[in-house]
N, C-alpha and C. Protein backbone atom coordinates (compact mmCIF):
# COMPACT_ATOMS: atom_id res chain seq x y z
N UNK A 1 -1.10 2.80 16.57
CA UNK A 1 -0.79 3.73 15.50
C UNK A 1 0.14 4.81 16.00
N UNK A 2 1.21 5.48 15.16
CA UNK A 2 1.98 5.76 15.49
C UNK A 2 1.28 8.01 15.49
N UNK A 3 2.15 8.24 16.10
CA UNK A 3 1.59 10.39 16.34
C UNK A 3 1.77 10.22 15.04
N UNK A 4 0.89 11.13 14.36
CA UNK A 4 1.08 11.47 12.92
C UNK A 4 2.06 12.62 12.63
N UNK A 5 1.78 13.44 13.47
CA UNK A 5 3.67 14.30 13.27
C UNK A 5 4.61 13.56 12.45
N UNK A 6 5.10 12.58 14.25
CA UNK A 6 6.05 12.00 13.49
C UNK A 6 6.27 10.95 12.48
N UNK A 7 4.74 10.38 11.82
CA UNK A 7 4.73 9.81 10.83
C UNK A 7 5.50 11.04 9.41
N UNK A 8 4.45 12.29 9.77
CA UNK A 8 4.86 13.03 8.81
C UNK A 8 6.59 13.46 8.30
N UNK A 9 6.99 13.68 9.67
CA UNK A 9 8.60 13.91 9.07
C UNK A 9 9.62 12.79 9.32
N UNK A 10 9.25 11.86 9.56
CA UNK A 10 9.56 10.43 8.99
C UNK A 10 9.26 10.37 7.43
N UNK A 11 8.41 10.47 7.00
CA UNK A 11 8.03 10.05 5.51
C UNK A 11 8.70 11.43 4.78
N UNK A 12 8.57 12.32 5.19
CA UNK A 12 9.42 13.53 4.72
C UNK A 12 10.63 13.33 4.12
N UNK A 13 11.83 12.97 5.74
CA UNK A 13 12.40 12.93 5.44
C UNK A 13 13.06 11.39 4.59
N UNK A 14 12.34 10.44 4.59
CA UNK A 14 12.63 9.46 3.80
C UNK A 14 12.34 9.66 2.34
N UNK A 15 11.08 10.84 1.88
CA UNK A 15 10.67 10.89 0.93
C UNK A 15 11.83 11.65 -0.03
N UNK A 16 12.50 12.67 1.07
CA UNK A 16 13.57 13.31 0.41
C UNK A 16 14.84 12.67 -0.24
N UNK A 17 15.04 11.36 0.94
CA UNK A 17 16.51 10.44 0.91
C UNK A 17 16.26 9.97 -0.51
N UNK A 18 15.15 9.38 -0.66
CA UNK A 18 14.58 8.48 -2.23
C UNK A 18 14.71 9.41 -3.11
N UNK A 19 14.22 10.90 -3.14
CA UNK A 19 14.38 11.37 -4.26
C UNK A 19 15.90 11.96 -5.10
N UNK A 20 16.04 12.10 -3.68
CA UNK A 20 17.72 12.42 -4.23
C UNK A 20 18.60 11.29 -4.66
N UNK A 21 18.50 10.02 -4.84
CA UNK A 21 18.96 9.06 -4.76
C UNK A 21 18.60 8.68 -6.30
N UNK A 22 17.22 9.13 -6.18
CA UNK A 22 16.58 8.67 -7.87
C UNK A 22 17.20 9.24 -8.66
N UNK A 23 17.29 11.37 -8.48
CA UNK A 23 17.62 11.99 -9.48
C UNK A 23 19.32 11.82 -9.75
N UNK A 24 19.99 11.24 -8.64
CA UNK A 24 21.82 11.10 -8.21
C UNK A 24 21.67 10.19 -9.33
N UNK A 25 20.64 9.28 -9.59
CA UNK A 25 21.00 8.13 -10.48
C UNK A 25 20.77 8.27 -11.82
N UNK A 26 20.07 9.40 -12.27
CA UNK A 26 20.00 10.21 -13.76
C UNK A 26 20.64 11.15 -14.20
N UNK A 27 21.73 10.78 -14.69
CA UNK A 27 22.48 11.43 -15.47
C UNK A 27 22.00 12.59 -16.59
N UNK A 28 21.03 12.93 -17.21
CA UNK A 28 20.44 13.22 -18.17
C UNK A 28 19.64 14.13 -17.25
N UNK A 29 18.77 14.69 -17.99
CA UNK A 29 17.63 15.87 -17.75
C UNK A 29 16.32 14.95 -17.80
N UNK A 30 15.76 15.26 -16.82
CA UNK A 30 14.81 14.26 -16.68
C UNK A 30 13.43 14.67 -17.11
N UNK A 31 12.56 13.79 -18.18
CA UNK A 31 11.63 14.24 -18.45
C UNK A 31 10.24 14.89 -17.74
N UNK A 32 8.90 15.29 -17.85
CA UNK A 32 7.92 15.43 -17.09
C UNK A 32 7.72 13.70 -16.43
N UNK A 33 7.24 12.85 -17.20
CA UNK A 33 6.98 11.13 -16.95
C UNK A 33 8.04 10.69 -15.98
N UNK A 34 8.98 10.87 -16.26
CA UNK A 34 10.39 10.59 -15.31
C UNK A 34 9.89 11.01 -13.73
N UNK A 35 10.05 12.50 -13.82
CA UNK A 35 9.70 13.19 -12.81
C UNK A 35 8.59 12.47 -11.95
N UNK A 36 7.90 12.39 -12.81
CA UNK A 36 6.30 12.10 -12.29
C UNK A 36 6.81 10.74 -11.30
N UNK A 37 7.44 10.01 -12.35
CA UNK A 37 7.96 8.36 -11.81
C UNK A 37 8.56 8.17 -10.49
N UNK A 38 9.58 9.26 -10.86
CA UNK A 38 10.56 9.33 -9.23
C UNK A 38 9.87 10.06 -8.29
N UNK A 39 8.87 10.91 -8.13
CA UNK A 39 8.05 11.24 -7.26
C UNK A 39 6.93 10.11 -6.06
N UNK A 40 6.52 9.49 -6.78
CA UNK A 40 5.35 8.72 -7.06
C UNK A 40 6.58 6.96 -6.48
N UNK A 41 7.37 6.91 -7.11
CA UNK A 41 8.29 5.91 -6.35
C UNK A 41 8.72 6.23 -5.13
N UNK A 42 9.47 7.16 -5.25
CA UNK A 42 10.01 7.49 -3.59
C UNK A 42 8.67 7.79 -2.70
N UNK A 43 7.79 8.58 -3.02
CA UNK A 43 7.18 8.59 -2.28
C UNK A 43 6.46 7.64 -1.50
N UNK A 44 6.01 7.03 -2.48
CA UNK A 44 5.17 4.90 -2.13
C UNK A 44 6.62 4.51 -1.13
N UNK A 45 7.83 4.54 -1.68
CA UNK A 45 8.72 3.45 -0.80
C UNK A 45 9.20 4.58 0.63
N UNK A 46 8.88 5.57 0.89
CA UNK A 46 8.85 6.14 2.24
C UNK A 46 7.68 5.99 2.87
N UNK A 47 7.10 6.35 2.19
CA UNK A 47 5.02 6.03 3.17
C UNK A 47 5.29 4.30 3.69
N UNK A 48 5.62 3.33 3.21
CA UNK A 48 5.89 1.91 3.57
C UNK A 48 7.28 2.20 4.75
N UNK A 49 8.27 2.65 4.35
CA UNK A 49 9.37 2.46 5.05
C UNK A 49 9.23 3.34 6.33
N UNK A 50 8.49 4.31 6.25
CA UNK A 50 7.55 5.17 7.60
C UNK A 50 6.98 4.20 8.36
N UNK A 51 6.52 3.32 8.18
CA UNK A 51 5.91 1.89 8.84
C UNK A 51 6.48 0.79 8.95
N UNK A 52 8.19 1.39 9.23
CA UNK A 52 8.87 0.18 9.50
C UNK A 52 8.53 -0.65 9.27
N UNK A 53 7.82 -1.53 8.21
CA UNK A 53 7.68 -2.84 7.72
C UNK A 53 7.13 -3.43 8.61
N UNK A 54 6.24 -2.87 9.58
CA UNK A 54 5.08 -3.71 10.81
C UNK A 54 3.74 -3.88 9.93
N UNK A 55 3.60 -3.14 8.55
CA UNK A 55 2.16 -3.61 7.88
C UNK A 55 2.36 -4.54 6.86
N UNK A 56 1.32 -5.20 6.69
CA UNK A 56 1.54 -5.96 5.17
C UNK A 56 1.17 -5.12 4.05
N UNK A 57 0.48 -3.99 4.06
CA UNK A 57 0.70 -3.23 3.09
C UNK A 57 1.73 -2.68 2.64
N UNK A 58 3.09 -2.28 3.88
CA UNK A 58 3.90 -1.70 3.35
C UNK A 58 4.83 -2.90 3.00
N UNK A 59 5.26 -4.23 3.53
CA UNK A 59 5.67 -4.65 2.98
C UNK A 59 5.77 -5.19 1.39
N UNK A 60 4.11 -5.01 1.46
CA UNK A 60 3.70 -5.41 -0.25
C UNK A 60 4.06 -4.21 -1.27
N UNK A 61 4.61 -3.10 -0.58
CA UNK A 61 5.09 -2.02 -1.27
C UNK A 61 6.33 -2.00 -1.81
N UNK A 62 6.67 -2.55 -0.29
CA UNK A 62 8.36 -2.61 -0.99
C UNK A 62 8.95 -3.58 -1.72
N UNK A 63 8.22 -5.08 -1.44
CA UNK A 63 8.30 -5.96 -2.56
C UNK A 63 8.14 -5.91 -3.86
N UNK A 64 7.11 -5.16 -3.74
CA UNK A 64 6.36 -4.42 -5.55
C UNK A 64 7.70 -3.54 -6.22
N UNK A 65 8.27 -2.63 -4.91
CA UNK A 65 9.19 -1.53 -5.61
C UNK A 65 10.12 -2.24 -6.69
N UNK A 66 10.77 -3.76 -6.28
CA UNK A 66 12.46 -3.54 -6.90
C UNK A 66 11.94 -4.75 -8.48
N UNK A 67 11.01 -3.85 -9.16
CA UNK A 67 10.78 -3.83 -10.39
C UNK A 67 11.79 -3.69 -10.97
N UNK A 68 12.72 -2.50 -11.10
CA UNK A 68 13.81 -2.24 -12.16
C UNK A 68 14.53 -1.82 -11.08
N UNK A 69 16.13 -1.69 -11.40
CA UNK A 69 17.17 -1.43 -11.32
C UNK A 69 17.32 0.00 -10.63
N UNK A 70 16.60 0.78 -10.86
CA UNK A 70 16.31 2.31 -10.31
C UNK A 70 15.46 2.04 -9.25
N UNK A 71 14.31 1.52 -9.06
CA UNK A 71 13.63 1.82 -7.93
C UNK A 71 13.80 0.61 -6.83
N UNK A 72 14.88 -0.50 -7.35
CA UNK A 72 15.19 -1.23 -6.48
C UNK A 72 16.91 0.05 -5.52
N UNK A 73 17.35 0.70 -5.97
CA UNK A 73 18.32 1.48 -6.25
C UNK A 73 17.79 2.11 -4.54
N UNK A 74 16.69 2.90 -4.87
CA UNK A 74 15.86 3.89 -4.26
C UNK A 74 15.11 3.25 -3.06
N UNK A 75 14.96 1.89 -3.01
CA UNK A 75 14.39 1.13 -2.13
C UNK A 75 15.50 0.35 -0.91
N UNK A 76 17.06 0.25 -1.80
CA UNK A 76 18.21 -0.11 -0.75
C UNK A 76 18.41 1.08 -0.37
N UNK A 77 18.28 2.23 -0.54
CA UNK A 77 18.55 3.25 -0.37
C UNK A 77 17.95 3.99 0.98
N UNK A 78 16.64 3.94 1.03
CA UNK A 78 15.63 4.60 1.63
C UNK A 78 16.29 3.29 3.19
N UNK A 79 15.45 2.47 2.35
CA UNK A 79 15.58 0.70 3.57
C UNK A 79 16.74 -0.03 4.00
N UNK A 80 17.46 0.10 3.39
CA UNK A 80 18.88 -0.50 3.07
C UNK A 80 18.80 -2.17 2.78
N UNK A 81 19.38 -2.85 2.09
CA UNK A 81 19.45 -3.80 0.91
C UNK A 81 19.18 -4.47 2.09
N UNK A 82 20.17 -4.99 3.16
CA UNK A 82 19.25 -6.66 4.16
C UNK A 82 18.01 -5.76 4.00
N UNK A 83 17.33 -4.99 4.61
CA UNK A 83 15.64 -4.59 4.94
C UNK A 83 15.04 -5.25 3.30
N UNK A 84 15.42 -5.03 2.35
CA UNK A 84 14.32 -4.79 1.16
C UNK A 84 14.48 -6.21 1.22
N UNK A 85 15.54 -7.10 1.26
CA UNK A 85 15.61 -8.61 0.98
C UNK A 85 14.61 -9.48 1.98
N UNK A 86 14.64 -9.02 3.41
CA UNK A 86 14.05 -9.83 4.29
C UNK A 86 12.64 -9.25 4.37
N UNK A 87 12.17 -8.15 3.69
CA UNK A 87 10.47 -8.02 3.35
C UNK A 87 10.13 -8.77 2.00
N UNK A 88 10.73 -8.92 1.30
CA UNK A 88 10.73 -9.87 -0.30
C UNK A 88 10.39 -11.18 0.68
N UNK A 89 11.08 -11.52 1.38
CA UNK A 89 11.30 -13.08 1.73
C UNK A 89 10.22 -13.28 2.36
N UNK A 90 9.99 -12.62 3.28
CA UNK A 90 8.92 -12.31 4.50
C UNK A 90 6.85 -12.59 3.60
N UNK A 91 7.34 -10.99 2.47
CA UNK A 91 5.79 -10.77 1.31
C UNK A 91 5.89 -12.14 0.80
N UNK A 92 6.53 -12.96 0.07
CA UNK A 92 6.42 -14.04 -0.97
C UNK A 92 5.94 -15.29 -0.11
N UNK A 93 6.61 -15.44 1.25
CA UNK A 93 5.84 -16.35 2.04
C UNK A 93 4.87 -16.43 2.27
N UNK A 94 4.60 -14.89 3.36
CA UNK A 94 3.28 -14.86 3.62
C UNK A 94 1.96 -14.96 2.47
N UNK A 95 2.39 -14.21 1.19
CA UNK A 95 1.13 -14.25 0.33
C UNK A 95 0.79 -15.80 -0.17
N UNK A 96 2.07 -16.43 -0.01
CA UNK A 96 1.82 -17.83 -0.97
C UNK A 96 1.31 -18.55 0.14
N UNK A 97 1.53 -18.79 1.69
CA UNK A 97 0.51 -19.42 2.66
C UNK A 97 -0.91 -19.08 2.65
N UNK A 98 -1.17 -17.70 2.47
CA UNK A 98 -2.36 -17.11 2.68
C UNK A 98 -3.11 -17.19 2.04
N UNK A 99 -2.46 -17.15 -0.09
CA UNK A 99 -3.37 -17.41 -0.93
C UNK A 99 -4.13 -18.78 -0.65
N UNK A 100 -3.00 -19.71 -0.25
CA UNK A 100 -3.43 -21.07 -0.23
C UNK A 100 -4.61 -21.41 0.75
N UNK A 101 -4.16 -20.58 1.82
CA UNK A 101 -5.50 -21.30 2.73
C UNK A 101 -6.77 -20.11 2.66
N UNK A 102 -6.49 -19.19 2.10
CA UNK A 102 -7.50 -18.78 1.57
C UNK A 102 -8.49 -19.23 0.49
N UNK A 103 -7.72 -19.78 -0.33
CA UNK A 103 -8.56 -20.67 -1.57
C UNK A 103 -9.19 -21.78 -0.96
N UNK A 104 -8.59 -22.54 0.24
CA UNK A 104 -8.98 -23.59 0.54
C UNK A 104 -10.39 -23.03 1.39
N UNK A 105 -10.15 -22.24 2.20
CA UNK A 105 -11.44 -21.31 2.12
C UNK A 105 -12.85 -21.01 1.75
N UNK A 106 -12.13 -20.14 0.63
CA UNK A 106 -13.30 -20.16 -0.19
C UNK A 106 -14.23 -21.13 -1.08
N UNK A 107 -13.21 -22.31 -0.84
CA UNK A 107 -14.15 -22.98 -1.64
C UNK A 107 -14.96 -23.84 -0.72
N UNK A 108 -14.76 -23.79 0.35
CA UNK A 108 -15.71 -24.57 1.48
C UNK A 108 -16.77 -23.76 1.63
N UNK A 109 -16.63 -22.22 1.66
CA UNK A 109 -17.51 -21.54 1.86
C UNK A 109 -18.97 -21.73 0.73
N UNK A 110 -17.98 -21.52 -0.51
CA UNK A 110 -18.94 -21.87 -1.44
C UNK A 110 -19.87 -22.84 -1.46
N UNK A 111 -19.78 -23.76 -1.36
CA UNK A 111 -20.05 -25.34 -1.04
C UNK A 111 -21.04 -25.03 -0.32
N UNK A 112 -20.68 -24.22 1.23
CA UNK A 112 -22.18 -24.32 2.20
C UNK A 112 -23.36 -23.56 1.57
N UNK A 113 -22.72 -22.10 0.96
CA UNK A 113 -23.23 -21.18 0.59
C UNK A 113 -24.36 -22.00 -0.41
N UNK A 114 -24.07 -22.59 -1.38
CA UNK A 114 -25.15 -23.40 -2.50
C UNK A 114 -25.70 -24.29 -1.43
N UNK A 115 -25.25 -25.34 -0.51
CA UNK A 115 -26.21 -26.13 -0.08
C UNK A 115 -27.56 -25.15 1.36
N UNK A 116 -26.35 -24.28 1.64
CA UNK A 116 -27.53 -22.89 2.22
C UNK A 116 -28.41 -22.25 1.54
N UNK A 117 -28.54 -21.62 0.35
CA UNK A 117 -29.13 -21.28 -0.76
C UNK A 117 -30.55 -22.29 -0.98
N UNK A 118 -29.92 -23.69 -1.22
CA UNK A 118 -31.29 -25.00 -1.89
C UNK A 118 -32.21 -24.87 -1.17
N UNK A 119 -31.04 -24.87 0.32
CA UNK A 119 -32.69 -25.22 1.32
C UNK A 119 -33.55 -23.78 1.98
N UNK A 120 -32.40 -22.87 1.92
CA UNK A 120 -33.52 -21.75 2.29
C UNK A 120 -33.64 -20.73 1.38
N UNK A 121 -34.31 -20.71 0.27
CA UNK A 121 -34.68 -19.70 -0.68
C UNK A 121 -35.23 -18.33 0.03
N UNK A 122 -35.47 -18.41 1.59
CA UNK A 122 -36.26 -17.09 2.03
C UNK A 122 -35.64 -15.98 2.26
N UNK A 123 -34.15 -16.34 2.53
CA UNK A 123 -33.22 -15.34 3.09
C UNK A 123 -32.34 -14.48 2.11
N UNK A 124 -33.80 -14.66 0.18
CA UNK A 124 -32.45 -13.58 -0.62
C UNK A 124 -32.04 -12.53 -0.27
N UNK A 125 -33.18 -11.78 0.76
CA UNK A 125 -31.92 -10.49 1.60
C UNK A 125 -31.09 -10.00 1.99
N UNK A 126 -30.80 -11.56 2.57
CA UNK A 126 -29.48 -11.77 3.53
C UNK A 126 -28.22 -11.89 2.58
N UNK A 127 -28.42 -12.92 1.19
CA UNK A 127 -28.19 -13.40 -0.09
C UNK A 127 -27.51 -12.07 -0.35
N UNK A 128 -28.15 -11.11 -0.97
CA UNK A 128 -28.27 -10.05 -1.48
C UNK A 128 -27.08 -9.22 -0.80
N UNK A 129 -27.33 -8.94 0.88
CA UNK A 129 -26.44 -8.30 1.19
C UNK A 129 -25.08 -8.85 1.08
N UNK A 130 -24.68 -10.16 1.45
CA UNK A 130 -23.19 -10.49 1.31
C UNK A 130 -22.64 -10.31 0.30
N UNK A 131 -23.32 -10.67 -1.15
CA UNK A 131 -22.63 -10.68 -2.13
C UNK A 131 -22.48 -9.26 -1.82
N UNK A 132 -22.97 -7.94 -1.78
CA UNK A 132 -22.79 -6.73 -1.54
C UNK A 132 -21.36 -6.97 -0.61
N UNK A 133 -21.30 -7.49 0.35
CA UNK A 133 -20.48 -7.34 1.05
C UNK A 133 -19.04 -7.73 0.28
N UNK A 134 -19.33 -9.37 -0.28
CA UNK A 134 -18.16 -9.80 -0.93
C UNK A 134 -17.69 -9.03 -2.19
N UNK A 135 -18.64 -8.61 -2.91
CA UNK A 135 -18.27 -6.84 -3.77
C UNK A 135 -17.01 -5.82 -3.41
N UNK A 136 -17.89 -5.70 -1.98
CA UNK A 136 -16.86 -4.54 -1.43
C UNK A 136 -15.59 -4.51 -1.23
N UNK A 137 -15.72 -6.07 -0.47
CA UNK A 137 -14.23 -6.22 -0.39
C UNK A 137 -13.75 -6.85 -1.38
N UNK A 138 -13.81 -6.81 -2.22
CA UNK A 138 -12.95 -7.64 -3.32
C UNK A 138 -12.43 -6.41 -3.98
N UNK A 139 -13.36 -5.43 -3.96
CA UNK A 139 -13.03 -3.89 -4.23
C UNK A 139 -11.61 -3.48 -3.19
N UNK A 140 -12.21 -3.56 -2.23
CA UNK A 140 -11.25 -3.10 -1.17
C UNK A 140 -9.74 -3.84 -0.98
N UNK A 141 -9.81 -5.39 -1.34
CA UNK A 141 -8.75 -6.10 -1.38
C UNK A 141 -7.71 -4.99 -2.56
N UNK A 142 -8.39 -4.63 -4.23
CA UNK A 142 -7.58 -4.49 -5.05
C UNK A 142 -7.11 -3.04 -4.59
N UNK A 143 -7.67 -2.19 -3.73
CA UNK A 143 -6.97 -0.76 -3.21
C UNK A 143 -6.17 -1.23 -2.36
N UNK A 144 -5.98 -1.39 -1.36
CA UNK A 144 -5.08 -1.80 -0.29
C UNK A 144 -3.96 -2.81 -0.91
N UNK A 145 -2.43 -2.16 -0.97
CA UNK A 145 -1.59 -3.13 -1.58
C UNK A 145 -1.13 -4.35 -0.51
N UNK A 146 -1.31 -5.78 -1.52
CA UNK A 146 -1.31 -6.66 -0.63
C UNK A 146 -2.49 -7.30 0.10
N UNK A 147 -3.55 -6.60 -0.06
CA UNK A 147 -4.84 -6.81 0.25
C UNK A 147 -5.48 -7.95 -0.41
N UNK A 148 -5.06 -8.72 -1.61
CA UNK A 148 -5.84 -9.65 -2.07
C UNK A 148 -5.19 -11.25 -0.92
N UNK A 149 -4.13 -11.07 -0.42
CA UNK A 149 -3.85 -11.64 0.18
C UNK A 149 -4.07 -11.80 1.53
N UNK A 150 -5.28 -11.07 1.82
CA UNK A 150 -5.62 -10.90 3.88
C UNK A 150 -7.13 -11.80 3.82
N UNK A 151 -6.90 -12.10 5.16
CA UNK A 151 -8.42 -12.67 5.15
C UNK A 151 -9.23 -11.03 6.05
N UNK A 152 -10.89 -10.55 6.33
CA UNK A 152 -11.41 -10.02 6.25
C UNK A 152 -10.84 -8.74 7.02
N UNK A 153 -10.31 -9.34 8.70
CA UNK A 153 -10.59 -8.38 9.65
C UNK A 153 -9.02 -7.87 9.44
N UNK A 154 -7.93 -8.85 9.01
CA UNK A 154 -6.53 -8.31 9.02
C UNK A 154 -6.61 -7.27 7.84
N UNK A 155 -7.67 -6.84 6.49
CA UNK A 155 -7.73 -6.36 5.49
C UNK A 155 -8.23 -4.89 5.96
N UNK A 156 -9.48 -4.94 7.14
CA UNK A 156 -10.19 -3.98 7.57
C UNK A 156 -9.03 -3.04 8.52
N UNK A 157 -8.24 -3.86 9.16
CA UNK A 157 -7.23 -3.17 9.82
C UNK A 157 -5.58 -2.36 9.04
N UNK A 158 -5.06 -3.36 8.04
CA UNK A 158 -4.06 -2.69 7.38
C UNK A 158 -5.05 -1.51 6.31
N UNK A 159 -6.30 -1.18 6.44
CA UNK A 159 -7.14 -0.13 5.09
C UNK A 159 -6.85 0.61 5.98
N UNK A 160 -7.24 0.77 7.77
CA UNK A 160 -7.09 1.99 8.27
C UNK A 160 -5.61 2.54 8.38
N UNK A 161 -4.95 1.30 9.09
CA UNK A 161 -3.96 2.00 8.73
C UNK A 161 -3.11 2.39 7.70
N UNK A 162 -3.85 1.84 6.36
CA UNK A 162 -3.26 2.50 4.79
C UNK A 162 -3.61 4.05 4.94
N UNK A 163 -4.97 4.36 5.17
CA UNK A 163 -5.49 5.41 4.78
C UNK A 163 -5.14 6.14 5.96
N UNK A 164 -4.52 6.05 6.96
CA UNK A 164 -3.80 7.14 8.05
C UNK A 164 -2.10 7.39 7.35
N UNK A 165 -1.96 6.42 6.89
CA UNK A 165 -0.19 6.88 6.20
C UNK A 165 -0.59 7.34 5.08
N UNK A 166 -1.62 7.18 4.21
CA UNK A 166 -2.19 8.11 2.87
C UNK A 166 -2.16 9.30 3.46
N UNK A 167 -2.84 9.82 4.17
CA UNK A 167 -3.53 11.25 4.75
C UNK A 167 -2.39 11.97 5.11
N UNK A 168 -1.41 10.91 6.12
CA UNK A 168 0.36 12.17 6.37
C UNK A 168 0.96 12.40 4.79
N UNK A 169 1.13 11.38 3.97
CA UNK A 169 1.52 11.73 2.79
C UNK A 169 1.24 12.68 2.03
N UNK A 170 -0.56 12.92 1.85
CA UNK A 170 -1.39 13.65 1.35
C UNK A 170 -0.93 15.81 1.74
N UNK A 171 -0.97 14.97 3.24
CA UNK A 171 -0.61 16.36 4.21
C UNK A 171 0.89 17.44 4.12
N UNK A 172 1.52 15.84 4.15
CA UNK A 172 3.26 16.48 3.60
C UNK A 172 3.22 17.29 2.03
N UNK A 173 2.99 16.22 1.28
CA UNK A 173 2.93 17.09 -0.26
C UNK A 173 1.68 18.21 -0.46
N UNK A 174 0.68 18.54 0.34
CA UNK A 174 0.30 19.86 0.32
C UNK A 174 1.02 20.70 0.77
N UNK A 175 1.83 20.49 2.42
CA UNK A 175 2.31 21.59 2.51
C UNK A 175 3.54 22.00 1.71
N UNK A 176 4.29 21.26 1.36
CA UNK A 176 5.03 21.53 0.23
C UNK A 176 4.57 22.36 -1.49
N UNK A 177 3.90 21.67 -1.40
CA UNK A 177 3.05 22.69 -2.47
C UNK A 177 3.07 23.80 -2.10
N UNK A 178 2.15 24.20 -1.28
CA UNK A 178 2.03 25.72 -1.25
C UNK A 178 3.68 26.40 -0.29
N UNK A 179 3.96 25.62 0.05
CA UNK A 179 5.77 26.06 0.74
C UNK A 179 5.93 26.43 -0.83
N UNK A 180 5.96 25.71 -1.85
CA UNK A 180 6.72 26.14 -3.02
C UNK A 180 6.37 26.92 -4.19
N UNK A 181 4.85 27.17 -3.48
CA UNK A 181 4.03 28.00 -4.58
C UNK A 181 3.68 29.21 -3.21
N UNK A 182 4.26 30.28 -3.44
CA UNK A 182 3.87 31.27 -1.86
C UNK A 182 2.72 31.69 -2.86
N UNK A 183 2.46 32.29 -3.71
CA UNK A 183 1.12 32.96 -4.92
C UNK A 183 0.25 32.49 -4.12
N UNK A 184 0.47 31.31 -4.53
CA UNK A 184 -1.75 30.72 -3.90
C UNK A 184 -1.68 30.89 -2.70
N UNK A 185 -0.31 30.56 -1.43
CA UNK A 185 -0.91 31.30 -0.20
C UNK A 185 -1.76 32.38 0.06
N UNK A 186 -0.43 33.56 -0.50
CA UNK A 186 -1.14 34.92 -0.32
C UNK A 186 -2.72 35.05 -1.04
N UNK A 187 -3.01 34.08 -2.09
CA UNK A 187 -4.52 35.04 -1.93
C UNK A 187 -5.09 34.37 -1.40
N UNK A 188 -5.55 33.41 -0.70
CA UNK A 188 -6.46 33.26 0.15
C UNK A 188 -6.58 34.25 1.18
């Protein structure tokens, strides 16, 4: 994992490149929703591009980004157009191998799971807890982008490191906040 410093003004300054790039590309006065949009875009495609494309979360970010014409715009921008093409190429592979042998997977699992079940009715505890378990992560697959596509321990590892590039993000746009609101400094 990389110093979080310099995660932070890495994503900073990428967060800045995207936004200026978004608003360069609106001609018009941009609404609150707009705003909200180009915030919330640039920001997702710097928190990924902060992680040089070494996670599958961030790659599943930037694949997700070039939805429309603007945030693909903001994504050659930040990444530059070969980067966004060879994580597209890279996400669509990997998820379509993974779904596959993941399904193939699960359904073997299933299979033991019922013929485990017939013969030992004693262990609904055990029963009890996995499905708990398989709960969680099925939970956890749909937070983590890209996550429906990992098998357990690669899922447990791109969450931490989701939620360490969440936290610099989190960290950057507070201090900006109050950088841009001095009021609520001073009264504390």
């Amino acid at each position: 994992m990389r110093n979080p410093s310099s995660l932070k003004r890495e994503f900073l300054k990428k967060w800045m490149t995207g936004l200026q790039i978004y608003t360069t590309s609106s001609n018009e006065n941009m609404t609150v929703i707009e705003r909200k949009t180009a915030i919330k875009l640039s920001a997702d495609i710097a928190l990924a591009s902060s992680r040089n494309c070494a996670t599958r979360w961030s790659r599943a970010v930037i694949a997700s980004s070039s939805v429309d014409n603007r945030s693909r715009r903001v994504a050659d921008g930040v990444l530059g157009r070969a980067v966004c093409e060879r994580v597209k190429q890279i996400s669509n592979s990997k998820m379509t191998r993974s779904s596959w042998s993941s399904g193939m997977i699960l359904k073997r699992s299933r299979r033991v799971r019922r013929r485990r079940n017939k013969c030992m009715k004693a262990m609904a505890a055990e029963s009890v807890a996995k499905r708990l378990v398989l709960k969680r992560t099925k939970v956890l697959r749909g937070l983590v982008p890209g996550g429906e596509f990992m098998d357990e321990i690669s899922l447990i590892e791109e969450t931490l490191d989701y939620i360490s590039a969440l936290q610099a993000q989190v960290d950057v746009m507070r201090c900006l906040a109050t950088a841009y609101n001095p009021s609520s400094s001073s009264s504390s």
